[in-house]
N, C-alpha and C. Protein backbone atom coordinates (compact mmCIF):
# COMPACT_ATOMS: atom_id res chain seq x y z
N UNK A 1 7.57 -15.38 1.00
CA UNK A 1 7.98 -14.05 1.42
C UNK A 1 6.87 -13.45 2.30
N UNK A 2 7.08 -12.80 3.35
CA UNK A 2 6.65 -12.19 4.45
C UNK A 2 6.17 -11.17 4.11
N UNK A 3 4.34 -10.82 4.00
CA UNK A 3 3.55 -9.25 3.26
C UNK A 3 4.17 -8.57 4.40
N UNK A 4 4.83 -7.06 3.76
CA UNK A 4 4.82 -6.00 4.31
C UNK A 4 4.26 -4.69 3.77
N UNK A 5 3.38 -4.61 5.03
CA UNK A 5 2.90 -2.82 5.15
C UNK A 5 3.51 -2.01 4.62
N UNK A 6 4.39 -2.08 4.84
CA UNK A 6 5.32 -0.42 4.65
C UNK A 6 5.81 -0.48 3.18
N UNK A 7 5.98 -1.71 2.78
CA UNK A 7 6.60 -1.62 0.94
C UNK A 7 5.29 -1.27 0.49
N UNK A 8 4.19 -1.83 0.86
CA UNK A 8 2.60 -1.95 0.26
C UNK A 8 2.40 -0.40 0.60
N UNK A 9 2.37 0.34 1.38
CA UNK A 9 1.98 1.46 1.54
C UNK A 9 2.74 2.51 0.66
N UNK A 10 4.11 2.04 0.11
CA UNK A 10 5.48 3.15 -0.61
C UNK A 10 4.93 2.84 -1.86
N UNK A 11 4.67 1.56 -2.51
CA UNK A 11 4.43 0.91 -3.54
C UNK A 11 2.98 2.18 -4.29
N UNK A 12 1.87 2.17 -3.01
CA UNK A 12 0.44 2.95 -3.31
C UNK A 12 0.92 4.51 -3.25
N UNK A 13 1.78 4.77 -2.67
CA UNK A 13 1.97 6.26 -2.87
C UNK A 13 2.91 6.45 -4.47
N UNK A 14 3.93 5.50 -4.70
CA UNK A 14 4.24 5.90 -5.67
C UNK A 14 3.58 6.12 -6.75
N UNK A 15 2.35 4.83 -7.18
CA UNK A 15 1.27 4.77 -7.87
C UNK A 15 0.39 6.12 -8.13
N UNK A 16 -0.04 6.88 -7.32
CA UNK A 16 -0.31 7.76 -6.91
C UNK A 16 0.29 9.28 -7.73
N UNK A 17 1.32 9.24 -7.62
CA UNK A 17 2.24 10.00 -8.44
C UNK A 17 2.84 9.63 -9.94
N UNK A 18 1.78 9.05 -10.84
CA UNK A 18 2.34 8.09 -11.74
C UNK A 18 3.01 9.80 -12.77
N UNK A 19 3.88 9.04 -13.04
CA UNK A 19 4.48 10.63 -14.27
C UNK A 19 3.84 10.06 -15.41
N UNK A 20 2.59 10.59 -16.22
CA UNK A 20 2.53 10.56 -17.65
C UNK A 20 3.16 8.69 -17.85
N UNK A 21 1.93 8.29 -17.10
CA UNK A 21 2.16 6.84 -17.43
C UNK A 21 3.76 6.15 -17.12
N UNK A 22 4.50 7.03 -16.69
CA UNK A 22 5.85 6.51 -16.69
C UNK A 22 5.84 4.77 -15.88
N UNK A 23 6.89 3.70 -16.75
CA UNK A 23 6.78 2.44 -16.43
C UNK A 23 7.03 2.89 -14.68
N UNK A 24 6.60 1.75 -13.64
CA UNK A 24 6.81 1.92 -12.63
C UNK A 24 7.96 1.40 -12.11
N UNK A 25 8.68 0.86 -12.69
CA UNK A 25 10.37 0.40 -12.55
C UNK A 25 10.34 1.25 -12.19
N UNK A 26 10.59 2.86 -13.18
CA UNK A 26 11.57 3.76 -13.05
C UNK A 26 10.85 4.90 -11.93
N UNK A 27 9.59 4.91 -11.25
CA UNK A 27 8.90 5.74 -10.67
C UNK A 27 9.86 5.18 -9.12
N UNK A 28 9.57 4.12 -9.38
CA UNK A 28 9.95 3.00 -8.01
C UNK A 28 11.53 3.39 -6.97
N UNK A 29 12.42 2.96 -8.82
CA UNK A 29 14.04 3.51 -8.71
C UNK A 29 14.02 5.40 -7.88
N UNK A 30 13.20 5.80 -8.45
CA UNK A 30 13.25 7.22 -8.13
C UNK A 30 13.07 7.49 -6.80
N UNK A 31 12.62 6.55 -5.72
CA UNK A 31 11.86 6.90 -4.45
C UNK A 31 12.82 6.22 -3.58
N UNK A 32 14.06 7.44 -2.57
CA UNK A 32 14.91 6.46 -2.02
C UNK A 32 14.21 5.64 -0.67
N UNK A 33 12.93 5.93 -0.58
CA UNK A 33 13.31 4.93 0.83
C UNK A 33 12.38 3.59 0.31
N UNK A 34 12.29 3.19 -0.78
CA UNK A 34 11.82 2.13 -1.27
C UNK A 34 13.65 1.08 -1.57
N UNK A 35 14.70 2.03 -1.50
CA UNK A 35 15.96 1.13 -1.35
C UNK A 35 15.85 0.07 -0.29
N UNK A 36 15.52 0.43 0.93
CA UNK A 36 15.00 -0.59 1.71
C UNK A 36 14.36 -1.88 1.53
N UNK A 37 14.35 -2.20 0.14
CA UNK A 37 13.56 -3.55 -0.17
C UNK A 37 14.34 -3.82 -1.89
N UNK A 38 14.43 -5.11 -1.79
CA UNK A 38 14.69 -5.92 -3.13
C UNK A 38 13.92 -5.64 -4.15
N UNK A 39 14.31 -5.47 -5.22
CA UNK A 39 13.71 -5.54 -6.42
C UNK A 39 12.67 -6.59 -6.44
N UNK A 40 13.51 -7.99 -5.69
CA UNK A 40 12.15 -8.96 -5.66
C UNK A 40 11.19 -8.66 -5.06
N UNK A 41 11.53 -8.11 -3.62
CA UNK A 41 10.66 -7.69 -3.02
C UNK A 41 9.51 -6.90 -3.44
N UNK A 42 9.88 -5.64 -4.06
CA UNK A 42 8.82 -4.89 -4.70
C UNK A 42 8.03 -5.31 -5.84
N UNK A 43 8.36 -6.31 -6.07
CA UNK A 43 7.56 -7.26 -7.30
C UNK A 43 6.53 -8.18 -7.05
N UNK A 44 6.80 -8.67 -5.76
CA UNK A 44 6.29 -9.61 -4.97
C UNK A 44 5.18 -8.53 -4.21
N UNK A 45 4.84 -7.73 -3.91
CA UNK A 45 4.44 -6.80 -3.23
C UNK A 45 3.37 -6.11 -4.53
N UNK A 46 3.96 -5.39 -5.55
CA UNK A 46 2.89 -5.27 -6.48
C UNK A 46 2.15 -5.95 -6.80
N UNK A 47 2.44 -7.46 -6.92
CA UNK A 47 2.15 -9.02 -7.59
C UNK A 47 0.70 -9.08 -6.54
N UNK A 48 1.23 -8.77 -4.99
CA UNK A 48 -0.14 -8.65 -4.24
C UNK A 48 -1.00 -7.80 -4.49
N UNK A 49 -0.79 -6.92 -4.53
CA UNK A 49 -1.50 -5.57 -5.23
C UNK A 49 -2.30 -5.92 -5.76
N UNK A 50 -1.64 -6.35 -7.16
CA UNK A 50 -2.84 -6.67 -8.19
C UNK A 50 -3.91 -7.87 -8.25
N UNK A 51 -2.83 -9.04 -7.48
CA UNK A 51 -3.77 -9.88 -7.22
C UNK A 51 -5.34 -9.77 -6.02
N UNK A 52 -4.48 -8.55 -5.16
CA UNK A 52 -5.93 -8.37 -4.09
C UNK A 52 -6.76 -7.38 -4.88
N UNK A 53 -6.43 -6.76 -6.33
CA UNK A 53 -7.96 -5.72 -6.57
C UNK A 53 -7.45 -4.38 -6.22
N UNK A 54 -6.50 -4.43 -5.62
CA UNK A 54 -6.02 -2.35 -5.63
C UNK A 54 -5.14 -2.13 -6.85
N UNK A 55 -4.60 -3.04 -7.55
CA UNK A 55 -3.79 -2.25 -8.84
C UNK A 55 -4.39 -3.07 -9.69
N UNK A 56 -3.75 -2.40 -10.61
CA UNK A 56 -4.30 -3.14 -12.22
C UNK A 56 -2.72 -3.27 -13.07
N UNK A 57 -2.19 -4.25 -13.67
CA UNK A 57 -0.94 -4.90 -14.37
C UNK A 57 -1.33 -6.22 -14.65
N UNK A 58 -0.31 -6.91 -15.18
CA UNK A 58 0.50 -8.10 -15.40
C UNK A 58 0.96 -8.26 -14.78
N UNK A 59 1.10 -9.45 -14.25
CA UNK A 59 2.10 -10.19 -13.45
C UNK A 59 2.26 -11.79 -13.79
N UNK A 60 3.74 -11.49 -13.86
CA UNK A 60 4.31 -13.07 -15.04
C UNK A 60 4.93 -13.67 -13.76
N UNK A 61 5.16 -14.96 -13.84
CA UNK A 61 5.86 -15.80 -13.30
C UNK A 61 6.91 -16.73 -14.11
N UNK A 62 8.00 -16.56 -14.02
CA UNK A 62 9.02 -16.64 -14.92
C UNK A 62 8.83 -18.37 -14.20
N UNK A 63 9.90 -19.00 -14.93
CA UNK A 63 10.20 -21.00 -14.49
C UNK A 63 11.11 -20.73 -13.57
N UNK A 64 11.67 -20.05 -12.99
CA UNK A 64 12.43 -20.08 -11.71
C UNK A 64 11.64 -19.60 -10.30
N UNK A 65 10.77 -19.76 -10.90
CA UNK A 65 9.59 -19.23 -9.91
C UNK A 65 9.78 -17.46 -9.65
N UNK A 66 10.59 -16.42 -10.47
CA UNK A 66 10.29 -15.37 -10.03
C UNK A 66 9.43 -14.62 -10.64
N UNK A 67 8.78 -13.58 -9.75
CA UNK A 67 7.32 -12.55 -9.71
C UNK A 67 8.18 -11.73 -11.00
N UNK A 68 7.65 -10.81 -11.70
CA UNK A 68 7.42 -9.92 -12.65
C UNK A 68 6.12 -9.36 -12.30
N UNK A 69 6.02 -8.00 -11.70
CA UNK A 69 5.03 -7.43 -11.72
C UNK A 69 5.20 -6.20 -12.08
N UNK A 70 4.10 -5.53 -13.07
CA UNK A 70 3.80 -3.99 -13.29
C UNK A 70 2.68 -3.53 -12.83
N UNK A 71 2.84 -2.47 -11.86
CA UNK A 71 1.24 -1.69 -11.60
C UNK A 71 1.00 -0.76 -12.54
N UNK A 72 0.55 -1.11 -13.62
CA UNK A 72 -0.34 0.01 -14.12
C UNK A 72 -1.01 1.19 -13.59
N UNK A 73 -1.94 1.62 -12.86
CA UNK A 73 -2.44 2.18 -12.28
C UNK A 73 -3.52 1.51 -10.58
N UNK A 74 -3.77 2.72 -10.08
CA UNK A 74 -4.83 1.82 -8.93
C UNK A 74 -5.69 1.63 -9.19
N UNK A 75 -7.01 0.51 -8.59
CA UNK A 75 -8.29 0.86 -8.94
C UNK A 75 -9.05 1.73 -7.85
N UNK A 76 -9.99 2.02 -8.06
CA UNK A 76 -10.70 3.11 -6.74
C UNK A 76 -10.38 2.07 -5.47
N UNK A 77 -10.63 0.64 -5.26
CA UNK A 77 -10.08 0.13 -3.81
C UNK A 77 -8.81 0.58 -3.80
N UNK A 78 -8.10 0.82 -4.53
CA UNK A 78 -6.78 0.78 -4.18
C UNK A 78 -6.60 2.46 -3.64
N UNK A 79 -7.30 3.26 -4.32
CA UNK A 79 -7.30 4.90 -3.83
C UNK A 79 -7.92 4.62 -2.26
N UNK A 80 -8.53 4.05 -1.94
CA UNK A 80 -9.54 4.21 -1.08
C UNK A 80 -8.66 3.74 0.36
N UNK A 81 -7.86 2.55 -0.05
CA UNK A 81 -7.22 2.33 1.06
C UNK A 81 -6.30 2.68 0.75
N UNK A 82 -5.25 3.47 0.23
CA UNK A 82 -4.19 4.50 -0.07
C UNK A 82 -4.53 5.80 0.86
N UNK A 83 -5.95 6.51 0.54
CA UNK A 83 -6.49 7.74 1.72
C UNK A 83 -6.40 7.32 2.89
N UNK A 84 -6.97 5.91 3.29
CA UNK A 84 -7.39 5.18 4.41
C UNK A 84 -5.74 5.51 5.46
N UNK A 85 -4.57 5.15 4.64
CA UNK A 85 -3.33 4.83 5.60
C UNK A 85 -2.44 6.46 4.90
N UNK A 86 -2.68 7.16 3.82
CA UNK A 86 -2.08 8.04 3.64
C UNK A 86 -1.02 9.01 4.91
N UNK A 87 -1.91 9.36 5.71
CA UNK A 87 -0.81 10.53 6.65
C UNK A 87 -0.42 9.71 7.61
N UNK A 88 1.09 9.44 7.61
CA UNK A 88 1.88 9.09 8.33
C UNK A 88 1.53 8.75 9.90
N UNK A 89 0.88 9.76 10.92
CA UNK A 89 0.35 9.81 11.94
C UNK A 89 -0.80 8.38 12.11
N UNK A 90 -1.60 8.61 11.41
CA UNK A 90 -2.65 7.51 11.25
C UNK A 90 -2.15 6.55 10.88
N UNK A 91 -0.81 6.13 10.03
CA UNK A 91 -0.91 4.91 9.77
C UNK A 91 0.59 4.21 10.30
N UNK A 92 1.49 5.00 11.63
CA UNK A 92 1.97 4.52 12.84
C UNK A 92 1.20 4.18 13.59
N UNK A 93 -0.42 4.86 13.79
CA UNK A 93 -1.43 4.29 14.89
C UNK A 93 -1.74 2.97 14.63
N UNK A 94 -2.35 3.15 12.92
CA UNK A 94 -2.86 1.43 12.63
C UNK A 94 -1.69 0.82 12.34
N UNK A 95 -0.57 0.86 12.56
CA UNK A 95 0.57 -0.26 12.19
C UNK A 95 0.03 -0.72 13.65
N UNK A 96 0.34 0.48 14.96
CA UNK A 96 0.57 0.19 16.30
C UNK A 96 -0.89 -0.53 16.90
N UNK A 97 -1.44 -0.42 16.33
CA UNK A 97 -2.93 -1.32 17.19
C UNK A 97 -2.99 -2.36 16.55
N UNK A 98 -2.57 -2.52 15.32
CA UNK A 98 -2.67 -3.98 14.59
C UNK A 98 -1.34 -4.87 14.93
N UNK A 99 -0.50 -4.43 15.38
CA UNK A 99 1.05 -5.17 16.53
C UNK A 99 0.14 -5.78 17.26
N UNK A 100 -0.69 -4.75 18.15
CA UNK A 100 -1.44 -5.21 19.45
C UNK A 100 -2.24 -6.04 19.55
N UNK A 101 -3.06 -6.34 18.55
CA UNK A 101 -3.73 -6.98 18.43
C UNK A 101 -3.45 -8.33 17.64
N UNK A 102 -2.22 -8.51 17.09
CA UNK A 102 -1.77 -9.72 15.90
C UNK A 102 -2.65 -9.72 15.28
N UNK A 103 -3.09 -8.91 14.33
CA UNK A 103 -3.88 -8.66 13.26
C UNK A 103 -3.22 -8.11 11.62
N UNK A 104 -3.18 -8.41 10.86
CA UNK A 104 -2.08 -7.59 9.77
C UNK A 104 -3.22 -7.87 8.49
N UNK A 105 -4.52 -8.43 8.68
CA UNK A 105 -5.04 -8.36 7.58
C UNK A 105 -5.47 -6.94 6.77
N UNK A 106 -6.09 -7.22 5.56
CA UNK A 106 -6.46 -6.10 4.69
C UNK A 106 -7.51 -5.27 5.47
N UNK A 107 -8.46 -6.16 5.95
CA UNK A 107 -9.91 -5.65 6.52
C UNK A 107 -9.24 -5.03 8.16
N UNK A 108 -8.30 -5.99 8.80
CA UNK A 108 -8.06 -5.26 9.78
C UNK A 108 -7.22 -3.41 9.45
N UNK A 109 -6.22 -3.58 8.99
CA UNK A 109 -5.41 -2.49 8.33
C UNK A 109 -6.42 -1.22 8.17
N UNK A 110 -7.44 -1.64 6.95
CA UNK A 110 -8.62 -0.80 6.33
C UNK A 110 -9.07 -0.21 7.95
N UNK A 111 -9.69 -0.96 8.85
CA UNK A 111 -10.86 -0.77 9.72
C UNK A 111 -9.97 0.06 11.01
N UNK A 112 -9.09 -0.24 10.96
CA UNK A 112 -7.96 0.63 12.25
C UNK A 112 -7.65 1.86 11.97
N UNK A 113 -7.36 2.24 10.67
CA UNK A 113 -7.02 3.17 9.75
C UNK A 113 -8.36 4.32 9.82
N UNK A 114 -9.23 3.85 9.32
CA UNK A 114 -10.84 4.29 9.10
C UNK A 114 -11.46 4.91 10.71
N UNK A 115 -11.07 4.00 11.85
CA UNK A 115 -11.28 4.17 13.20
C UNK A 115 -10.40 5.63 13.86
N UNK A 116 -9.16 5.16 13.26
CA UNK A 116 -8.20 6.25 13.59
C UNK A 116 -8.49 7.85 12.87
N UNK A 117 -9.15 7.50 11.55
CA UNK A 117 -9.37 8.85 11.04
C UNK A 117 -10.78 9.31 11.48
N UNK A 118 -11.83 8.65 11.97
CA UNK A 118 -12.75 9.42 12.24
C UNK A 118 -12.38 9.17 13.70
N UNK A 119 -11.64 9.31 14.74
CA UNK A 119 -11.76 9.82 15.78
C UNK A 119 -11.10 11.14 15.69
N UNK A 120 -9.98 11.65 14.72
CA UNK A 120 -9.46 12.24 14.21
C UNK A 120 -10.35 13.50 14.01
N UNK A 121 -11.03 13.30 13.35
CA UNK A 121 -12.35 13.90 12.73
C UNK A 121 -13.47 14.25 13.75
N UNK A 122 -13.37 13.37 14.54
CA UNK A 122 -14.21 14.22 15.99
C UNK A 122 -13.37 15.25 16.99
N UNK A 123 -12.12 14.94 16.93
CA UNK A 123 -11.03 15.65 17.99
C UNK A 123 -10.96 17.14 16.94
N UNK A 124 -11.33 17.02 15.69
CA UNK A 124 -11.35 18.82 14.88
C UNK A 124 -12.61 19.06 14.98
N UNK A 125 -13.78 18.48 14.17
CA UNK A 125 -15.11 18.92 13.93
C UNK A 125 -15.86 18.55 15.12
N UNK A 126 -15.70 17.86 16.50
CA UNK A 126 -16.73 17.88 17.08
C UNK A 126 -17.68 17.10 17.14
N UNK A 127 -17.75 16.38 16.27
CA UNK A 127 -19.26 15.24 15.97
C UNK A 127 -18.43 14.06 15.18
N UNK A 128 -19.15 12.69 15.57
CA UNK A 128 -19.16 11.70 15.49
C UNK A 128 -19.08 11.79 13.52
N UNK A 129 -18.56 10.64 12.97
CA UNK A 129 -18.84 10.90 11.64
C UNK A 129 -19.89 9.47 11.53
């Protein structure tokens, strides 16, 4: 299956909003534009999550080869690049420079994101960060 940005980015905002520990099935079900993707899909997608170090769960692998994943919560990487792509604006820029460049890694994502917000940050405050 093909990593996508945009489930990975819906996936960290929902996290984000956890209700009083509520399982993340039902946080997930609650968020319509996460309809846009399979149940597998979003499993397969947490499953990365946790395996790259931004969430914390279980993740089972059933004998038919399918993912079972729960995000528990994020860890601070996972907050960190959650702020990093948070406002919408910034993270059409780093979708759009990382197209340009055929780049879709973590470090690229992180570093486009990070680039985009402190130029951001000079175009209000004036000074370099």
């Amino acid at each position: 299956m093909k990593r996508d940005w945009d489930l990975i980015r819906s996936i960290l905002l929902c996290l984000e909003h956890d209700r009083d520990n509520e399982p993340i099935e039902s946080i997930l079900s609650d968020v319509e534009h996460l309809s846009n993707w399979t149940e597998e899909e979003q499993y397969y997608h947490m499953a990365l999550l946790i395996e790259a170090g931004y969430a914390i769960g279980p993740v089972d692998e059933l004998e038919d080869t399918t993912l079972i994943a729960n995000c528990e919560r994020m860890t601070w990487a996972g907050h960190d690049l959650l702020d990093s792509i948070r406002d919408k604006g910034i993270w059409e820029k780093t979708k759009s420079g990382a197209s340009q460049i055929g780049g879709w890694s973590i470090e690229i994502i992180k570093d486009l994101a990070t680039a985009y917000i402190k130029q951001q940050a000079k175009e209000k405050l004036g000074f370099d960060l």
